[in-house]
C-alpha atoms as a PDB file:
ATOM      1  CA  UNK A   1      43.808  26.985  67.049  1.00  0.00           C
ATOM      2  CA  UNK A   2      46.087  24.336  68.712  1.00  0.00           C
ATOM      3  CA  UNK A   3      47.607  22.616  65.976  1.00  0.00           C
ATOM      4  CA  UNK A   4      49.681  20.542  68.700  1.00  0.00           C
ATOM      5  CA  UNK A   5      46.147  18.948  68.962  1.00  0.00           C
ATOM      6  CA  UNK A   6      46.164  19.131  72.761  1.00  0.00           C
ATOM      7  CA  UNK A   7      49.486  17.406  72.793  1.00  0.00           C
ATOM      8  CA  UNK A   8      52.203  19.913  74.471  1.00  0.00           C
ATOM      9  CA  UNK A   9      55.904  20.088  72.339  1.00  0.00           C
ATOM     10  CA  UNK A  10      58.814  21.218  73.398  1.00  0.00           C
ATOM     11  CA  UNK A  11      59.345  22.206  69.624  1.00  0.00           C
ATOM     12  CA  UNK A  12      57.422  22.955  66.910  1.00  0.00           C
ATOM     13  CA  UNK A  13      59.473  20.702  64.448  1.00  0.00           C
ATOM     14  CA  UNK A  14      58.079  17.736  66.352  1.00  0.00           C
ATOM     15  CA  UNK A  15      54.701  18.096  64.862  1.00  0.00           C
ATOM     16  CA  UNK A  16      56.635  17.969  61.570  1.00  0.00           C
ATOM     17  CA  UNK A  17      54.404  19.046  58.668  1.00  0.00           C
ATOM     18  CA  UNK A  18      50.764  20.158  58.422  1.00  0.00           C
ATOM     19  CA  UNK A  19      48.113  20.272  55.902  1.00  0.00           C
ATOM     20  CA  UNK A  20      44.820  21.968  56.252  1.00  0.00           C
ATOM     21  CA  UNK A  21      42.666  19.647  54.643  1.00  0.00           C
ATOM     22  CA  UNK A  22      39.268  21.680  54.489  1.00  0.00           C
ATOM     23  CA  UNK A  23      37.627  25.037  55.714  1.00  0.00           C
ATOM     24  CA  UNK A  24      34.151  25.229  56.702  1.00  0.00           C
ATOM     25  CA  UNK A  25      32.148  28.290  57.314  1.00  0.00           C
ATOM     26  CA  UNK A  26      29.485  27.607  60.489  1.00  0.00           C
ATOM     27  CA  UNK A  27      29.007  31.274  61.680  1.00  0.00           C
ATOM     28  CA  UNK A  28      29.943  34.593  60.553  1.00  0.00           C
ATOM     29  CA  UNK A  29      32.330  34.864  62.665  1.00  0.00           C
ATOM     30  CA  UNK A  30      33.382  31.335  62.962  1.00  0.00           C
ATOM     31  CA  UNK A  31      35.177  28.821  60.550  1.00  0.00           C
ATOM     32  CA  UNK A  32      35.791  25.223  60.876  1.00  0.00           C
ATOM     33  CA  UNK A  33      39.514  24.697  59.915  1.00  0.00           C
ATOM     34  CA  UNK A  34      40.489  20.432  59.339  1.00  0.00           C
ATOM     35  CA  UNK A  35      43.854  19.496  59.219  1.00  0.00           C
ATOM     36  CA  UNK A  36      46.577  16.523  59.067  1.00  0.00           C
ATOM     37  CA  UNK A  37      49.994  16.893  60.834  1.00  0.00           C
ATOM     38  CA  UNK A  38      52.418  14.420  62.310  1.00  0.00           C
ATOM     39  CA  UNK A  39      52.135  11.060  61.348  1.00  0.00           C
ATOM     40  CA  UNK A  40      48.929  11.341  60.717  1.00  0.00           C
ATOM     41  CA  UNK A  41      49.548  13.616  57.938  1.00  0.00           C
ATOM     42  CA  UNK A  42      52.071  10.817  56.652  1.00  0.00           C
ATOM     43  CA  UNK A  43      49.999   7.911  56.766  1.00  0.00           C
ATOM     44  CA  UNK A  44      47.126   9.702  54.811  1.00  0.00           C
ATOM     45  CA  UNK A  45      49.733  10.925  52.126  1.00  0.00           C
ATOM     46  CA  UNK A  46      50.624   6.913  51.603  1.00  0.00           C
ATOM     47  CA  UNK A  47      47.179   6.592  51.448  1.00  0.00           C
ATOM     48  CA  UNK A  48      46.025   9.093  48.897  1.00  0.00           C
ATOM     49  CA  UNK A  49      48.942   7.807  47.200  1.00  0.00           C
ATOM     50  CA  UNK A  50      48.215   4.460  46.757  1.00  0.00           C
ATOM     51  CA  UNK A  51      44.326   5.297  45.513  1.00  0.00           C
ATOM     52  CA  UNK A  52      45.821   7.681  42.872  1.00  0.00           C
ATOM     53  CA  UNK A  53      47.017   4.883  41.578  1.00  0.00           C
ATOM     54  CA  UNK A  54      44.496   2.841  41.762  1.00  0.00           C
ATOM     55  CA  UNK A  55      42.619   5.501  39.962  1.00  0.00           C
ATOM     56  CA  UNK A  56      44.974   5.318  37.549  1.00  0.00           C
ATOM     57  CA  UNK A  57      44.748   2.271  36.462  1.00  0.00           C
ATOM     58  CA  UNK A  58      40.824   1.992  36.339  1.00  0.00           C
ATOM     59  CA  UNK A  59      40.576   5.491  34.843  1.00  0.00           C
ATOM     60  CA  UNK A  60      43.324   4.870  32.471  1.00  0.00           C
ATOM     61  CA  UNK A  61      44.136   8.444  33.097  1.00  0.00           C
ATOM     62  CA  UNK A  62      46.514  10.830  34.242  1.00  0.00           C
ATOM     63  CA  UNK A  63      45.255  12.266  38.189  1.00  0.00           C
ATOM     64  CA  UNK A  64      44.582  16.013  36.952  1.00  0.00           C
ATOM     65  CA  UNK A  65      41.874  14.510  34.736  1.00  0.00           C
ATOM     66  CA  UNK A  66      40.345  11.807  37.248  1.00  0.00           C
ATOM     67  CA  UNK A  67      37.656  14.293  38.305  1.00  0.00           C
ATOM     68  CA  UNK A  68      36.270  15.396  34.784  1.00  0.00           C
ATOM     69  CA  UNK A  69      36.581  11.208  33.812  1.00  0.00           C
ATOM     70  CA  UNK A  70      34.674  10.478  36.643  1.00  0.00           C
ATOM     71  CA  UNK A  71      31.764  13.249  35.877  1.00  0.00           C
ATOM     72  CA  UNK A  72      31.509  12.143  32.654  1.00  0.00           C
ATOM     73  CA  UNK A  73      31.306   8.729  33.408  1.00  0.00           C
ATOM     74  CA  UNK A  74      28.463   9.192  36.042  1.00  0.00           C
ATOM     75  CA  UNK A  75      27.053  11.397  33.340  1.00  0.00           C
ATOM     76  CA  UNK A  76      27.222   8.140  30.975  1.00  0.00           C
ATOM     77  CA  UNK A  77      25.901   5.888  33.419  1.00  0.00           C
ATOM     78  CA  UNK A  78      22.469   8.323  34.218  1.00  0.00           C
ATOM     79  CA  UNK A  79      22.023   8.477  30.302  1.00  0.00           C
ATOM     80  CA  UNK A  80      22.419   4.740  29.709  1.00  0.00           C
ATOM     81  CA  UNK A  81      20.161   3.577  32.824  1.00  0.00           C
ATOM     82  CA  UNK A  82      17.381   6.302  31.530  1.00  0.00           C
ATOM     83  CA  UNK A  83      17.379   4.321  28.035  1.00  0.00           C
ATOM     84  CA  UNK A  84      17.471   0.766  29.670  1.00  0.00           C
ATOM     85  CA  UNK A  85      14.608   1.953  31.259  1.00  0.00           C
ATOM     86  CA  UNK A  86      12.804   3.251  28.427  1.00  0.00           C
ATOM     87  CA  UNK A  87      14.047  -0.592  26.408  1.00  0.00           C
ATOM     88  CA  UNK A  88      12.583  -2.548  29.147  1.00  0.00           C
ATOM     89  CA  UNK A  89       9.163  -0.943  29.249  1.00  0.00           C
ATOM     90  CA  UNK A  90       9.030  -1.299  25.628  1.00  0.00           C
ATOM     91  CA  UNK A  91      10.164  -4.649  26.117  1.00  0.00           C
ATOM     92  CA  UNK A  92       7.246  -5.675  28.470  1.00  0.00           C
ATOM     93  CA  UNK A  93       4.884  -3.855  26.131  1.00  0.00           C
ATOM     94  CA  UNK A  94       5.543  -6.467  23.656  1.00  0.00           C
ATOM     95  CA  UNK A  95       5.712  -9.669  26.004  1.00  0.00           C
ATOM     96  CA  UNK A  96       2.424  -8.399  27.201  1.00  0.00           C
ATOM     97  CA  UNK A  97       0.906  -8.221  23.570  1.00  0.00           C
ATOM     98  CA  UNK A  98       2.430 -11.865  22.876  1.00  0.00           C
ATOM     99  CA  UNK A  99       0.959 -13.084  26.221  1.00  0.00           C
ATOM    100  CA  UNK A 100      -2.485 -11.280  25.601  1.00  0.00           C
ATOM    101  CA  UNK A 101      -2.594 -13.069  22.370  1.00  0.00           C
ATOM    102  CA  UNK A 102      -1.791 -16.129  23.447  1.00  0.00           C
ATOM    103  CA  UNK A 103      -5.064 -16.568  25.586  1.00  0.00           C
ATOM    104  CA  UNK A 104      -6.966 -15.324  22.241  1.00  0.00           C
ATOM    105  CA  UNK A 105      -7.061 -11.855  23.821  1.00  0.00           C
ATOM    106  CA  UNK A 106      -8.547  -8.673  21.511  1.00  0.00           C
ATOM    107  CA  UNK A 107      -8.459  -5.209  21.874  1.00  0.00           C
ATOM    108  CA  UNK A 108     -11.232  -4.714  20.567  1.00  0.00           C
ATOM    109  CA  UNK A 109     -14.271  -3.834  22.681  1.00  0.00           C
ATOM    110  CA  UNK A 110     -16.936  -6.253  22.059  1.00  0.00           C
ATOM    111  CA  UNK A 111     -19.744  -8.031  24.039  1.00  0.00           C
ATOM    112  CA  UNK A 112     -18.333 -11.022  23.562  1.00  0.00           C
ATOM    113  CA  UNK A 113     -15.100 -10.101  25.355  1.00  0.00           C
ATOM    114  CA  UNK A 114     -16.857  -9.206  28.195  1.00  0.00           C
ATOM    115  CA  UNK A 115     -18.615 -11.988  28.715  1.00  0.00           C
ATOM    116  CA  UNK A 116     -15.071 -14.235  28.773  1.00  0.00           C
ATOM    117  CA  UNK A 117     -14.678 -16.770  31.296  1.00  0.00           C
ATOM    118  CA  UNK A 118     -11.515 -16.277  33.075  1.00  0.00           C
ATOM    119  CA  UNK A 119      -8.111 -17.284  31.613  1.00  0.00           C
ATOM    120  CA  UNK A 120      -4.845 -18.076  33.261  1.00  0.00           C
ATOM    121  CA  UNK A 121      -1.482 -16.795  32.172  1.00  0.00           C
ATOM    122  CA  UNK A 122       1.557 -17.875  33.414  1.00  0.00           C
ATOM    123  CA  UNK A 123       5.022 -16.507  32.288  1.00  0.00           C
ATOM    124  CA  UNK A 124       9.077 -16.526  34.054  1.00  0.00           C
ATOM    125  CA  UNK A 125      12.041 -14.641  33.411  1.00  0.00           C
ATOM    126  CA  UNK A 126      14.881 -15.681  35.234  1.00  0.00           C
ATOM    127  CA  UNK A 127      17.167 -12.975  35.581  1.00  0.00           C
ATOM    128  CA  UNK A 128      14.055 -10.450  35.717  1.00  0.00           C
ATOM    129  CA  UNK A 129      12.796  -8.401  38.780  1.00  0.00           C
ATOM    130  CA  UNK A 130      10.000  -7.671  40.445  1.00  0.00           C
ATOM    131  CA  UNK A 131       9.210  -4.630  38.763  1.00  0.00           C
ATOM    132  CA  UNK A 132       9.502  -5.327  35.594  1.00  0.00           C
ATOM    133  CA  UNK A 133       7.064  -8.280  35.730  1.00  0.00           C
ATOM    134  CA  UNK A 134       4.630  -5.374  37.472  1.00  0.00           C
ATOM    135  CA  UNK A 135       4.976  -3.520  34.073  1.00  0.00           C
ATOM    136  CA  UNK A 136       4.198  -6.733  32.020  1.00  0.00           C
ATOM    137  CA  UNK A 137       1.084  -7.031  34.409  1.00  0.00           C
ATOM    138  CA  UNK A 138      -0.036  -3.553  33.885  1.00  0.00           C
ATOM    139  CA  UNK A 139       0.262  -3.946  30.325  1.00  0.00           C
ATOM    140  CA  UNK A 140      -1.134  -6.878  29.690  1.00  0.00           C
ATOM    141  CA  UNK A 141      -4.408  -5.192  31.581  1.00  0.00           C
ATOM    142  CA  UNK A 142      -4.429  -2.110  29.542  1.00  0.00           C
ATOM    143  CA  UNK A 143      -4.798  -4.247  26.688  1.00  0.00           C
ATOM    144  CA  UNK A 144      -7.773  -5.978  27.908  1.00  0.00           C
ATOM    145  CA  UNK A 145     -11.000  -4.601  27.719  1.00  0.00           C
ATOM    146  CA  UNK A 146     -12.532  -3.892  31.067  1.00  0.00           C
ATOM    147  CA  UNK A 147     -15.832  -5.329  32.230  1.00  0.00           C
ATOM    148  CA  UNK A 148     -18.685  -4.115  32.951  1.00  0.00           C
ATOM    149  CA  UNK A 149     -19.815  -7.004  34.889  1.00  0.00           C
ATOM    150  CA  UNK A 150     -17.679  -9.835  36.185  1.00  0.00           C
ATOM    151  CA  UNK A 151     -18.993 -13.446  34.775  1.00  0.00           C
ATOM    152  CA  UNK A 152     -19.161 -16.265  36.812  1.00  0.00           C
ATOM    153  CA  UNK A 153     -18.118 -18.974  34.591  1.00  0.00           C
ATOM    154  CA  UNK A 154     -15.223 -21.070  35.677  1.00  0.00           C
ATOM    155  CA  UNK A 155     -14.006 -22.424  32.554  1.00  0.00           C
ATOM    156  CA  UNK A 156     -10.024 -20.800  31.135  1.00  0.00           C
ATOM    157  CA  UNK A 157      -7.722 -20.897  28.624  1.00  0.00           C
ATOM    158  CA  UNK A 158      -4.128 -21.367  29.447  1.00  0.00           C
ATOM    159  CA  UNK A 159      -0.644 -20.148  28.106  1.00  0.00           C
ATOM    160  CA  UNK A 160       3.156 -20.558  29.511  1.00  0.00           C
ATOM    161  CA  UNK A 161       5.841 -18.761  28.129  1.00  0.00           C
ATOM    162  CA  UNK A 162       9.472 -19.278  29.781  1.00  0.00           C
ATOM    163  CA  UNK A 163      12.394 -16.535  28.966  1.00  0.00           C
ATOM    164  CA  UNK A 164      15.415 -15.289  30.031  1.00  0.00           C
ATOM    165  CA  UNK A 165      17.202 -11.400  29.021  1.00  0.00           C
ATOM    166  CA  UNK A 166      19.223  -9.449  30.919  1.00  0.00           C
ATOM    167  CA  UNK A 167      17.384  -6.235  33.129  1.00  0.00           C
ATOM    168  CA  UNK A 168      18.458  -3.280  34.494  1.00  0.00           C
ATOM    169  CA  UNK A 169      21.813  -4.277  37.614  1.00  0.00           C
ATOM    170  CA  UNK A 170      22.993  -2.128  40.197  1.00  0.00           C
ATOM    171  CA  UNK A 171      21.769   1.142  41.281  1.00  0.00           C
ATOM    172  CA  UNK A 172      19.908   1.809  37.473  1.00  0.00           C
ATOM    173  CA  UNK A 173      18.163  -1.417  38.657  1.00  0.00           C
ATOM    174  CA  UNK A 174      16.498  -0.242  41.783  1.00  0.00           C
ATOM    175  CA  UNK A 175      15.340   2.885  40.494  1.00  0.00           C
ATOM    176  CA  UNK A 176      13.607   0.916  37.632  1.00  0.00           C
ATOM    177  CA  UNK A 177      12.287  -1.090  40.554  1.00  0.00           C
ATOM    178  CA  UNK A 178      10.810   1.735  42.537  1.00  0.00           C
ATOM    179  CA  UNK A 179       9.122   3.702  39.764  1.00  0.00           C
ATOM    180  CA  UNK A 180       7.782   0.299  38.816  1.00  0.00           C
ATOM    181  CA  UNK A 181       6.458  -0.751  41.712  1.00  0.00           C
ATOM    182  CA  UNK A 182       4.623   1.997  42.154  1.00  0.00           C
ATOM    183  CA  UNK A 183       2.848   1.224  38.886  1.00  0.00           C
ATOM    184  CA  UNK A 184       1.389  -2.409  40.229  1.00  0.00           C
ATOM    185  CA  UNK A 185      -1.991  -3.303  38.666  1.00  0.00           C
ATOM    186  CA  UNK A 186      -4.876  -3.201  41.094  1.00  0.00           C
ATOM    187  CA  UNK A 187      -8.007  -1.515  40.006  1.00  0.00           C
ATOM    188  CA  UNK A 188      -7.512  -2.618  36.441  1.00  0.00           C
ATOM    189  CA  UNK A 189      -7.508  -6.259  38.048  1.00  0.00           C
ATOM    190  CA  UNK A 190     -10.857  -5.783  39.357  1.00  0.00           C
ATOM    191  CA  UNK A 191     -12.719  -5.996  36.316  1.00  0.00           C
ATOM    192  CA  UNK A 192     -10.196  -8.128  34.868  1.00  0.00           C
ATOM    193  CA  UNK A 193     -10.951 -11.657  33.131  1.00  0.00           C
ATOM    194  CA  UNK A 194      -7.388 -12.760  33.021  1.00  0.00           C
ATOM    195  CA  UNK A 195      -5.584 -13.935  36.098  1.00  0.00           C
ATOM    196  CA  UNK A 196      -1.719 -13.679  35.778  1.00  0.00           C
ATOM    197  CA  UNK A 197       1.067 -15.792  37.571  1.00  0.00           C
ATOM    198  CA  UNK A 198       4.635 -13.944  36.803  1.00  0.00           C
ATOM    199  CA  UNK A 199       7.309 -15.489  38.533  1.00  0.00           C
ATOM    200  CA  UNK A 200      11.578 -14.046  38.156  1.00  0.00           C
ATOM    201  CA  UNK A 201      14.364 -15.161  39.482  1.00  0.00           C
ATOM    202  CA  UNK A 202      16.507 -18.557  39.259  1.00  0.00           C
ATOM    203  CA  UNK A 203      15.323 -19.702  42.928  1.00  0.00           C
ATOM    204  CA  UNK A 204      19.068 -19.595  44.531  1.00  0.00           C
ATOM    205  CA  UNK A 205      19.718 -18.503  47.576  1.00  0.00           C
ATOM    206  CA  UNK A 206      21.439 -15.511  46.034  1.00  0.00           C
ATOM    207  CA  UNK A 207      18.178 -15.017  43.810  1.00  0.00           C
ATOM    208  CA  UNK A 208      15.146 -15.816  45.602  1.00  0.00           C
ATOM    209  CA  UNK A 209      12.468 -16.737  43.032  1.00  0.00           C
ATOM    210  CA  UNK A 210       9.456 -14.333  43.026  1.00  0.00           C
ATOM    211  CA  UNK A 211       5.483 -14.211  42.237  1.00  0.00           C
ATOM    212  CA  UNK A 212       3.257 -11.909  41.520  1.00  0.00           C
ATOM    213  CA  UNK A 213      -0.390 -12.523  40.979  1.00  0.00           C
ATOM    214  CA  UNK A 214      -2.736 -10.637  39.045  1.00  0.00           C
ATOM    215  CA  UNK A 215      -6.295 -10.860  38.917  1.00  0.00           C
ATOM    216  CA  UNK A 216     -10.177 -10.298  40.025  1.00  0.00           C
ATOM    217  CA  UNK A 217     -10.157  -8.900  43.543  1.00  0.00           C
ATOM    218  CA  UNK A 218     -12.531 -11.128  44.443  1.00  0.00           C
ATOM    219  CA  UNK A 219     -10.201 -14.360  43.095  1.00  0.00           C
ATOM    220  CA  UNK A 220      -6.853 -13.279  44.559  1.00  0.00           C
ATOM    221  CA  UNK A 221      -8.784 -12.529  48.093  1.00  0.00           C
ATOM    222  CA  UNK A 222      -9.796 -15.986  48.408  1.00  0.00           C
ATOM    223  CA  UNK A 223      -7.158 -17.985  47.102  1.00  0.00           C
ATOM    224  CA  UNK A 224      -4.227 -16.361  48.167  1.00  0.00           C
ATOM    225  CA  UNK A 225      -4.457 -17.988  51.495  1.00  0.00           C
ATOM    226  CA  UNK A 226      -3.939 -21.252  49.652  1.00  0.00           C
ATOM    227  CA  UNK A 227      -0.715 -19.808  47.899  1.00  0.00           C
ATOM    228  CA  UNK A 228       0.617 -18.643  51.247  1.00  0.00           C
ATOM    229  CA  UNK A 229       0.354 -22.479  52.642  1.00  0.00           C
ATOM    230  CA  UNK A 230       1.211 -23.555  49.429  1.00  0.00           C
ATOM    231  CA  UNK A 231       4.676 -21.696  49.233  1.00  0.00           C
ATOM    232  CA  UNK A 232       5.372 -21.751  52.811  1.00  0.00           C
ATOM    233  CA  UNK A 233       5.689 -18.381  53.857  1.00  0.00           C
ATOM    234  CA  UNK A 234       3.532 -15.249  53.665  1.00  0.00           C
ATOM    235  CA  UNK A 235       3.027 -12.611  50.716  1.00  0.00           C
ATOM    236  CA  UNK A 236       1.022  -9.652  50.520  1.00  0.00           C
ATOM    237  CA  UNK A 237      -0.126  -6.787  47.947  1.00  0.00           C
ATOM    238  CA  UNK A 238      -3.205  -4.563  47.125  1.00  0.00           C
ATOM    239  CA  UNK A 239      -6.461  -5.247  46.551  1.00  0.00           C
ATOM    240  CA  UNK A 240      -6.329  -7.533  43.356  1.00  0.00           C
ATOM    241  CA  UNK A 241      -2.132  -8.600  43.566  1.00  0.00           C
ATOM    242  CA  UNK A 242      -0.733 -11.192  45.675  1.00  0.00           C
ATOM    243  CA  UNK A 243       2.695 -11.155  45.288  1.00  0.00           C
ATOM    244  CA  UNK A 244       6.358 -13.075  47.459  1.00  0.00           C
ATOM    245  CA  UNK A 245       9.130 -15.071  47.374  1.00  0.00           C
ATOM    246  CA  UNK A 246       9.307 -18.365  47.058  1.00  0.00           C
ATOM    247  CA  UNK A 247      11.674 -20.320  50.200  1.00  0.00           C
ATOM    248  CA  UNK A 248      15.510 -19.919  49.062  1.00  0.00           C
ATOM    249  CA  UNK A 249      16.193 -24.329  47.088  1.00  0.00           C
ATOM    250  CA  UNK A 250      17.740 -25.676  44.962  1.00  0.00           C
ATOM    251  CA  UNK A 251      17.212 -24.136  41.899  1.00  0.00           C
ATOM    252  CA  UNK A 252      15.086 -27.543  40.313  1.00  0.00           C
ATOM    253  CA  UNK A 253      13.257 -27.633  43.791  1.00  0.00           C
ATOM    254  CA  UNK A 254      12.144 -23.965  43.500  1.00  0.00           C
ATOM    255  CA  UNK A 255      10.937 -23.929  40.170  1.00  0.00           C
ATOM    256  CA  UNK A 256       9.099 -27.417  41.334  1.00  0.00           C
ATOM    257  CA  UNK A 257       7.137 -25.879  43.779  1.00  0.00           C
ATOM    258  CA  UNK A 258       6.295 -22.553  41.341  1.00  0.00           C
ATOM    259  CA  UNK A 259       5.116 -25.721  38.670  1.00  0.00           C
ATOM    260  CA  UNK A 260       2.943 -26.413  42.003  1.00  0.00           C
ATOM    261  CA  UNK A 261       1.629 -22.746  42.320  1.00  0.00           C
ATOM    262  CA  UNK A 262       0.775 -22.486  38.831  1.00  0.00           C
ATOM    263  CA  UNK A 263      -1.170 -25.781  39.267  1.00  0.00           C
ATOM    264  CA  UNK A 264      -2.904 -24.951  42.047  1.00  0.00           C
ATOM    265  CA  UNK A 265      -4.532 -21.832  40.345  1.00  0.00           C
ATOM    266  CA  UNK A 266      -5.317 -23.606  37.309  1.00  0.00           C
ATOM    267  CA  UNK A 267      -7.294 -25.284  39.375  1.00  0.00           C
ATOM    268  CA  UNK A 268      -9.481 -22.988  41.127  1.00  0.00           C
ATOM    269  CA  UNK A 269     -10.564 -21.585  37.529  1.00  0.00           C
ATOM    270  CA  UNK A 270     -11.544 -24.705  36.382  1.00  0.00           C
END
């Protein structure tokens, strides 16, 4: 070990101090020493210094306890993002129920139900995600009764509902993203009678506004192509969802053109 780091000294004092910094075992019989000296050693000192402080401050604790304050803090954070998680799904349960209702949606099976013509529901959340209006989707299929047959018949019943409530932020939020996402209606849709247009976001630039469409396989296959043009940029999804982003406006422009969207599926059911 050279602790002159290469550098030859006519004395040992001009190195100054040194502080091994971290040992690391890589073979049996050899071990990874680190270590500060020099100025080196006194510009990381200043440094540790001034983020103990920081610490400090944000902690509101003394340094021998910032490590257990920090554990239990990222021990706070898991619990609390695990039971946002669990309040939003419940949440979307019961936006779904309101929105299945609104189109005169039963859960009961019936012939009549099966035989419905299809109905259009359209619903935004502003400061929602993608996921979450995935889990509305989903839900809002389980509590339809599936088909046995897909009707023909063109005519639909129509609801809007507009909302706004805080979701999940930060690093909570994109795990609530992810195991959402992975839950996106698609076989459900294909004996669906309902098609859905979910939309979230404010349409910013910081907060692109988002769609997601739900429905017959058949439907979102053909029309999609006309949402695409419609929008002004490409989407994509599985069989039966069509989901993108709306072009980063104004946020009365973007919400004009999702008022256009909404139209223009209206109109293909009627």
């Amino acid at each position: 070990m050279n602790t002159c780091c290469g550098t030859h000294v006519r004395n040992l004092s001009q190195i100054q101090m040194i502080k091994f910094t971290a040992k690391e075992t890589r073979k049996s019989t050899m071990t990874r020493v680190t270590f500060l000296a020099g100025s080196r050693l006194s510009r990381a000192v200043s440094e540790w210094s001034v983020r103990e402080r920081q610490l400090n401050d944000s902690l509101h604790t003394q340094p021998s306890q910032h490590v257990t304050t920090t554990v239990r803090m990222a021990a706070d954070i898991k619990a609390f993002s695990q039971q946002q998680r669990s309040l939003m799904k419940e949440l979307a349960g019961f936006i779904a129920r309101d929105l299945f209702a609104s189109v005169g949606g039963s859960s009961e099976n019936s012939a009549e139900q099966q035989q419905q013509p299809l109905r259009f529901i359209e619903y935004h959340r502003e400061d929602a995600d993608l996921g979450f209006l995935q889990t509305v989707a989903s839900a809002i299929l389980e509590l339809e009764t599936p088909p046995s047959t897909t009707p023909t018949t063109t005519t639909t019943t129509t609801t809007t509902i507009t909302t706004a409530t805080p979701t999940p932020s930060g690093k909570a939020k994109g795990k609530a993203n992810k195991s959402n996402a992975s839950a996106a209606p698609s076989t459900a849709a294909d004996v669906s009678r309902l098609v859905l247009f979910l939309t979230c976001g404010s349409g910013s630039s910081e907060a692109n506004l988002q769609f997601l469409i739900v429905g017959p396989r058949a439907f979102v296959q053909q029309h999609s192509a006309a949402v695409a043009a419609t929008v002004g940029q490409k989407g994509g999804g599985r069989p039966g969802t069509y989901q993108g982003k709306f072009p980063a406006a104004a946020a009365g422009a973007a919400m004009a053109l999702r008022q256009q969207v909404a139209s223009l599926l209206n109109s293909f059911i009627h």
